[in-house]
Structures are given as C-alpha cells and as structure tokens.
C-alpha atoms as a PDB file:
ATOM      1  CA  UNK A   1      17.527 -37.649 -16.778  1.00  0.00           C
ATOM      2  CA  UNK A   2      14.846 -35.243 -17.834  1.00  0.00           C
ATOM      3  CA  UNK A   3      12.388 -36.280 -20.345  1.00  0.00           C
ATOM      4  CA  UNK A   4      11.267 -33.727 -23.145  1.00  0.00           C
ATOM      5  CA  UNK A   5       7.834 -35.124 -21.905  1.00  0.00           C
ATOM      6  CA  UNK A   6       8.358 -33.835 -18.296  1.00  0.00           C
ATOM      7  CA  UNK A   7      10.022 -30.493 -19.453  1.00  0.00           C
ATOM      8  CA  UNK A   8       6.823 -29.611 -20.979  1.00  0.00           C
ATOM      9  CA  UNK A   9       4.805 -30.769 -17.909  1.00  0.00           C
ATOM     10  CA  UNK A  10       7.334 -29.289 -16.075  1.00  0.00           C
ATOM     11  CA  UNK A  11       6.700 -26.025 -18.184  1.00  0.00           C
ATOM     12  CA  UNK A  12       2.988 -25.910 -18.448  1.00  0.00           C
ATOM     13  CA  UNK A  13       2.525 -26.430 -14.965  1.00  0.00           C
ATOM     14  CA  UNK A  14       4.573 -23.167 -14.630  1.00  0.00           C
ATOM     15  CA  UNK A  15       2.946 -21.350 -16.536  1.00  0.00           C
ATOM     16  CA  UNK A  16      -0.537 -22.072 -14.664  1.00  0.00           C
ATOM     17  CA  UNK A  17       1.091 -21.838 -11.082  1.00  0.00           C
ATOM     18  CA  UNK A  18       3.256 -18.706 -11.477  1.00  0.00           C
ATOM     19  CA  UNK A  19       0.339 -16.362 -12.483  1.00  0.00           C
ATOM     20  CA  UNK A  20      -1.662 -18.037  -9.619  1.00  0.00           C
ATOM     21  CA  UNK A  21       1.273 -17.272  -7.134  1.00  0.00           C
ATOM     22  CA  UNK A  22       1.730 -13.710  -8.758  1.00  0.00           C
ATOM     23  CA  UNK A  23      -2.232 -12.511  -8.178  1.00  0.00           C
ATOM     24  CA  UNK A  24      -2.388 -14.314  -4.421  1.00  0.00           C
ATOM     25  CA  UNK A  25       0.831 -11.762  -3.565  1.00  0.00           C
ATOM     26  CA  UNK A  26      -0.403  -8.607  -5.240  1.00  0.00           C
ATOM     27  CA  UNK A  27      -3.533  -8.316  -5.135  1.00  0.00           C
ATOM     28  CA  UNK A  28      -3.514  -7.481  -1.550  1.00  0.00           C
ATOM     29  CA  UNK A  29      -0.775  -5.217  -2.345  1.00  0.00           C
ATOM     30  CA  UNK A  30      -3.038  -3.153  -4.794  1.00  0.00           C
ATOM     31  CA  UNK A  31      -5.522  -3.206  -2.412  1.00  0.00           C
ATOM     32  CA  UNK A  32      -3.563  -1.658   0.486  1.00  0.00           C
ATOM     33  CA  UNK A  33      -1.872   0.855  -2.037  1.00  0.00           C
ATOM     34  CA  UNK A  34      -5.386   1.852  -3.081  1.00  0.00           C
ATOM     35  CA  UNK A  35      -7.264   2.150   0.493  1.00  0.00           C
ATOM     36  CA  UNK A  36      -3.428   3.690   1.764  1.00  0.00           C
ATOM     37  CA  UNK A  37      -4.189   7.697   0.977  1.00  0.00           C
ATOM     38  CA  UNK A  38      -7.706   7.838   2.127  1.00  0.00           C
ATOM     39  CA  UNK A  39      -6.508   5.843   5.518  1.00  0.00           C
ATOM     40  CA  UNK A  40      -3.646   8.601   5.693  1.00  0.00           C
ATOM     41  CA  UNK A  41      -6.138  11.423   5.052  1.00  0.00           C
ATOM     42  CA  UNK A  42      -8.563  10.085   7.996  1.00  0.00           C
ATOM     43  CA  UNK A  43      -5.478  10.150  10.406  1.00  0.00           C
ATOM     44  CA  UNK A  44      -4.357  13.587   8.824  1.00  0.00           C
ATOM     45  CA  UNK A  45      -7.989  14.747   9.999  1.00  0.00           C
ATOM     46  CA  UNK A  46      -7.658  13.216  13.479  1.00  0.00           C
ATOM     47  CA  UNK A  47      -3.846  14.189  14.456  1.00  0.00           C
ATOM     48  CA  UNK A  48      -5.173  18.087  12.488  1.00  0.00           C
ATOM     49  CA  UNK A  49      -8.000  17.835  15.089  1.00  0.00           C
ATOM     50  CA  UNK A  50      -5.415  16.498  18.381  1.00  0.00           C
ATOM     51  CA  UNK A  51      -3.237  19.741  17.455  1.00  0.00           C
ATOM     52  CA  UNK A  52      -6.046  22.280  17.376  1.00  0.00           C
ATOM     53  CA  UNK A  53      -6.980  20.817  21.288  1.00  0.00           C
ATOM     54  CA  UNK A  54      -3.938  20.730  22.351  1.00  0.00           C
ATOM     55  CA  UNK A  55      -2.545  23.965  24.168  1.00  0.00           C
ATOM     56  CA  UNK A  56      -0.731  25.647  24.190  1.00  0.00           C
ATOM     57  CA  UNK A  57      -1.127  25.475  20.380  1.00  0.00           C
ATOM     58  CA  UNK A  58       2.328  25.198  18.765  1.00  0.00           C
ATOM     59  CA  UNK A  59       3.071  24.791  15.070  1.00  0.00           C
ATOM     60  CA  UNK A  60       5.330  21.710  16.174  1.00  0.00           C
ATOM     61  CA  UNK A  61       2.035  20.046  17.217  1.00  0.00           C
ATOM     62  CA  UNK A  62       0.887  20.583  13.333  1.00  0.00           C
ATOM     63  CA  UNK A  63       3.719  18.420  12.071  1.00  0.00           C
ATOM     64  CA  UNK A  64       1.951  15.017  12.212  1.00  0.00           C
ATOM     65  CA  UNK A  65      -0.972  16.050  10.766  1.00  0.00           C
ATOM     66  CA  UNK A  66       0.852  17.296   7.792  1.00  0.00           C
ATOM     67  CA  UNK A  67       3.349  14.653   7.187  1.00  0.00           C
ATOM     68  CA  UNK A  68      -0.087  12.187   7.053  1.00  0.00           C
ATOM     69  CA  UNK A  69      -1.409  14.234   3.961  1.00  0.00           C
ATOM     70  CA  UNK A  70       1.818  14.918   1.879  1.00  0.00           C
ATOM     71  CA  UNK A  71       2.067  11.197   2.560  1.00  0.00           C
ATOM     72  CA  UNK A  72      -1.347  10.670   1.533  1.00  0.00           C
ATOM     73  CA  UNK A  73      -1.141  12.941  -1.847  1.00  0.00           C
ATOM     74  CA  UNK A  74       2.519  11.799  -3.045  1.00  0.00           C
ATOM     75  CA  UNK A  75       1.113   7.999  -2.613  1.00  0.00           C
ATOM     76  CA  UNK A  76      -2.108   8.833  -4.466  1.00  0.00           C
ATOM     77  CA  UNK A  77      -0.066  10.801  -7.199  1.00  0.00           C
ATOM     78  CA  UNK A  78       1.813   7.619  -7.657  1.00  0.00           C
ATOM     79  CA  UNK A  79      -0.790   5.162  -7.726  1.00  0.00           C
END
C-alpha cells in the first residue's frame, strides 16, 4: 500500500525530475532548430556554387541549391 507520505515524495520528486528530463531533451533541439537555416543557407551557397561549375549548365543542376534555401527560409519563418 501507498502511503500519503510517499505520494507526496513520490510527487515532489516529479516535479523536480520531469523539468530536469524536459530541458536535457530540448534544449539541444532548440539549438539545432536555431543553427538549422543558417547551416541550410551555407550548403545553399555551396551546391549554388557546384551548379554554376558544372557544364553544361542546366537549370536541373539549380534544384539543390534551391530546395536548401526554401528549406532554410520556411524553417526560419517557423522558428
């Protein structure tokens, strides 16, 4: 049987552990959803440059480049 004495142990020790637990998991969520559209835009820049190199120079070549920045503005408009 379950004391009312270890309920509220039981309780408070929830209450410090499951905020604990919840910053440990996102934080480095945040982090990577904040660093995410500049680390798109860097490899928009570099597949933008591979596609001007490349030749014969075909728009197909240019798809890449801008599928890394729409990526990189939608995720910054939502964050």
């Amino acid at each position: 049987m379950i004391t009312l004495l270890s309920l509220c142990v039981l309780c408070l020790a929830a209450l410090i552990l499951i905020p604990v637990v919840l910053v440990v998991v996102g934080l480095p969520f945040l982090l990577m959803m904040a660093l995410l559209p500049w680390l798109l835009r860097i490899v928009g820049v570099i597949l933008l440059l591979k596609a001007l190199f490349e030749q014969p120079t075909r728009w197909e070549n240019f798809m890449p480049a801008v599928i890394a920045f729409a990526l990189s503005i939608l995720i910054g408009w939502i964050v």
